[in-house]
Protein backbone atom coordinates (compact mmCIF):
# COMPACT_ATOMS: atom_id res chain seq x y z
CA UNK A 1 -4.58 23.36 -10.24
CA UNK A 2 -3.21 19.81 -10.34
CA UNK A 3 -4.62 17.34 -7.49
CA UNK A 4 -1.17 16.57 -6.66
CA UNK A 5 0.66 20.19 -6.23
CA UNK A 6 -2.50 20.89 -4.29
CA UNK A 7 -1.87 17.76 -1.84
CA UNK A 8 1.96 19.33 -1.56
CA UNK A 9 0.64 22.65 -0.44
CA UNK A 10 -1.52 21.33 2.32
CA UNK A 11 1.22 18.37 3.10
CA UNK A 12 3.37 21.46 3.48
CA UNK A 13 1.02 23.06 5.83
CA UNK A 14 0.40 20.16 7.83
CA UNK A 15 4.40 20.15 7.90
CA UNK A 16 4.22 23.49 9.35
CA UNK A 17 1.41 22.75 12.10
CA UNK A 18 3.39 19.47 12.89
CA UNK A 19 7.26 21.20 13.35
CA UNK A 20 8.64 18.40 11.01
CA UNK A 21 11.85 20.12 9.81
CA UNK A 22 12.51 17.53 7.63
CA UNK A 23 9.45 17.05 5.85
CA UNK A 24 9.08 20.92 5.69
CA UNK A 25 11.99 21.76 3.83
CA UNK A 26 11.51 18.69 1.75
CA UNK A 27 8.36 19.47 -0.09
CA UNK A 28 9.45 23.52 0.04
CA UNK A 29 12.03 22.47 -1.98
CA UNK A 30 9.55 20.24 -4.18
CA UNK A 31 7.30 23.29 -4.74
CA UNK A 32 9.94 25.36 -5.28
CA UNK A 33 11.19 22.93 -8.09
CA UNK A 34 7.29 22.80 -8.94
CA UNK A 35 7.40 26.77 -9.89
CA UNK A 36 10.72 26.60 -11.53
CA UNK A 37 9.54 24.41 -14.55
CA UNK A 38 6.05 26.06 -14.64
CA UNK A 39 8.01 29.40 -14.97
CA UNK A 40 10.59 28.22 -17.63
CA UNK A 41 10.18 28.95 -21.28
CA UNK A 42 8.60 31.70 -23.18
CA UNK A 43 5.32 31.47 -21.34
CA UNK A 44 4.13 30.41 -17.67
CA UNK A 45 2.10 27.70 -17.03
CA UNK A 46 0.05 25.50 -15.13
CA UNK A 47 1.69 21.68 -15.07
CA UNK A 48 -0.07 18.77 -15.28
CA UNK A 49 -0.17 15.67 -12.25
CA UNK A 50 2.05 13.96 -15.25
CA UNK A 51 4.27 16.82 -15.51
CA UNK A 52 4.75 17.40 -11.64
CA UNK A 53 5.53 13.37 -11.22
CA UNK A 54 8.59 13.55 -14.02
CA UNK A 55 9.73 16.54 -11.08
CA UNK A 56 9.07 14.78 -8.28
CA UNK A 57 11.26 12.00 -10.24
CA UNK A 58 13.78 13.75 -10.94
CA UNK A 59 14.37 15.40 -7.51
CA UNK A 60 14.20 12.07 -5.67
CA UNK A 61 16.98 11.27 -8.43
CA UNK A 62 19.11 13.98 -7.66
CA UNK A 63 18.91 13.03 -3.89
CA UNK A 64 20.08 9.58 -4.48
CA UNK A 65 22.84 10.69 -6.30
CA UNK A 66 23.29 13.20 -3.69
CA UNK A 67 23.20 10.98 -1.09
CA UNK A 68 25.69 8.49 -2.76
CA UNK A 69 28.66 11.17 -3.12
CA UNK A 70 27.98 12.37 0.24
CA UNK A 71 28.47 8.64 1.43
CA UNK A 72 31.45 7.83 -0.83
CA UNK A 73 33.00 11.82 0.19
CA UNK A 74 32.56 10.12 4.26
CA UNK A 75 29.97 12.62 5.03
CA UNK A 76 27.19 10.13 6.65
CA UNK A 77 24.81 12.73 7.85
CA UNK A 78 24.60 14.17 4.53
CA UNK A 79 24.14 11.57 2.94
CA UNK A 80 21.51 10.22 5.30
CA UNK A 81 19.48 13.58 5.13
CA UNK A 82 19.70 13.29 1.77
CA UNK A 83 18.08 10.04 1.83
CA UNK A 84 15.64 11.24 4.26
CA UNK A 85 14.50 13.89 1.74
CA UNK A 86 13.83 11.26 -1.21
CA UNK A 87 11.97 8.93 1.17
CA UNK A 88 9.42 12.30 1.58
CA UNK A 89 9.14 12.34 -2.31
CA UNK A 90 8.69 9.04 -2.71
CA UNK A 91 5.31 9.22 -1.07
CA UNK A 92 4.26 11.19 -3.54
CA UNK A 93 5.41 8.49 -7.04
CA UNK A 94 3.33 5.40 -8.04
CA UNK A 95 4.87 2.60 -6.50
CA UNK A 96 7.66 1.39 -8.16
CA UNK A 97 7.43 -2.18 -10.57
CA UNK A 98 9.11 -4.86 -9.15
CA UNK A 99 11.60 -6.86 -11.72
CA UNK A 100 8.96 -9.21 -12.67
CA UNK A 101 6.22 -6.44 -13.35
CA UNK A 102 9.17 -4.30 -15.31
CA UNK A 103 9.90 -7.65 -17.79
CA UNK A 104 6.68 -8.82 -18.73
CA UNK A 105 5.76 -5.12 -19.62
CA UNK A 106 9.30 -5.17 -21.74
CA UNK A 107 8.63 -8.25 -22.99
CA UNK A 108 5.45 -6.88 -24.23
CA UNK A 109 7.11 -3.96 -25.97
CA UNK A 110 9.47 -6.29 -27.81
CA UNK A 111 6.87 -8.23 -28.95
CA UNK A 112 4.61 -5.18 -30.45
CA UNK A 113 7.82 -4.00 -32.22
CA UNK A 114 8.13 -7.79 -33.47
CA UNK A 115 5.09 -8.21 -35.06
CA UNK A 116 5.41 -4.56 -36.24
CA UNK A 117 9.33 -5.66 -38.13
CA UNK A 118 8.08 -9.10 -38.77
CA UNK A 119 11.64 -9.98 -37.08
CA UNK A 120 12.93 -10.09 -33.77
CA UNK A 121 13.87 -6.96 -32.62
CA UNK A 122 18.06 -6.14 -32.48
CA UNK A 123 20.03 -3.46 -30.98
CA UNK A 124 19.34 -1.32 -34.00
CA UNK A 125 15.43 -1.14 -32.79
CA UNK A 126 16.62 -0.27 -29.41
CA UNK A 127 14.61 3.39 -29.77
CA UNK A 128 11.41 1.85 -30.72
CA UNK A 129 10.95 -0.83 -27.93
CA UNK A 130 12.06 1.85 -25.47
CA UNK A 131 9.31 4.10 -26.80
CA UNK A 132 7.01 1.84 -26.16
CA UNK A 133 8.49 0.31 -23.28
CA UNK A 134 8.56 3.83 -21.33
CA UNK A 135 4.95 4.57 -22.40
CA UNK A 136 4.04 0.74 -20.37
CA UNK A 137 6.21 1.99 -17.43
CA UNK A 138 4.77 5.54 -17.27
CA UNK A 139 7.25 6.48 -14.43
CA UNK A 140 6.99 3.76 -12.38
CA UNK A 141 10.55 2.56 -13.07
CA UNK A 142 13.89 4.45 -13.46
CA UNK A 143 14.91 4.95 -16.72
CA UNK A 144 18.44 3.19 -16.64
CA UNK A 145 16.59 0.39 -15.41
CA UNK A 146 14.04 0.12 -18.33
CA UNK A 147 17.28 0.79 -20.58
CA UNK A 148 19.45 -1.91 -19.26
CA UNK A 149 16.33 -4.26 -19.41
CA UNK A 150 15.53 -3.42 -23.11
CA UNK A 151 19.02 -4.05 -23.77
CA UNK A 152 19.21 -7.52 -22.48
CA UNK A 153 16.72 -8.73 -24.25
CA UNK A 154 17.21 -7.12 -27.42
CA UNK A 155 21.11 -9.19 -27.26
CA UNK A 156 19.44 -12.52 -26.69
């Protein structure tokens, strides 16, 4: 079993011993999530600590975006229990890279693809430095952020 669904279960037991509601529900949810992709497809299987971090990722997205339609729809306790739920996950993701960390590793992916063309690197090579660019993030940035970044630098 992966070392982190294992720390879930006994964080969720813990939860349980400790009559946090919040936290309870929270990583139920997660392992619930958990068994849903293990179970999807043709055949079940075990994930990997990778695997279960892109879930974990994604279900701290879908809280923020939760949270944010809940605040713009006036519902502030929804919204703030929604928040509450992605701080939980959270403790479970590498820490995040700060902007500085994020451009020197895009920087570095522009470069490879550079001396790879021979050129500097346009729009058109936009797939190939984010290849490589997500691969020196490995989850510890959002996506649109790593996008937006590539993007900049590949217009300069």
């Amino acid at each position: 079993m992966a070392e982190l669904k294992a720390r879930l279960r006994a964080d969720l037991t813990a939860a349980m011993k400790a009559k946090e509601a919040t936290r309870l529900a929270t990583l139920r949810m997660a392992l619930a999530a958990l068994t849903t992709e293990e179970v999807a497809g043709s055949v079940a299987r075990e994930l990997s600590d990778d695997e279960v971090l892109k879930v974990l990722a994604r279900e701290v997205k879908k809280r923020n975006e939760a949270a944010e339609a809940f605040a713009n729809a006036g519902r502030k306790e929804q919204a703030e229990a929604e928040v509450a739920e992605a701080e939980v996950l959270k403790e479970y993701l590498p820490t995040q890279l700060d902007e500085a960390e994020l451009a020197a590793l895009v920087d570095q992916a522009v470069a490879e693809v550079q001396a790879e063309l021979g050129d500097k690197p346009g729009p058109k090579q936009m797939g190939q430095v984010m290849k490589l660019a997500n691969a020196k993030v490995a989850g510890r940035a959002e996506g649109g952020r790593v996008a937006g970044l590539v993007k900049s630098k590949l217009m300069n």
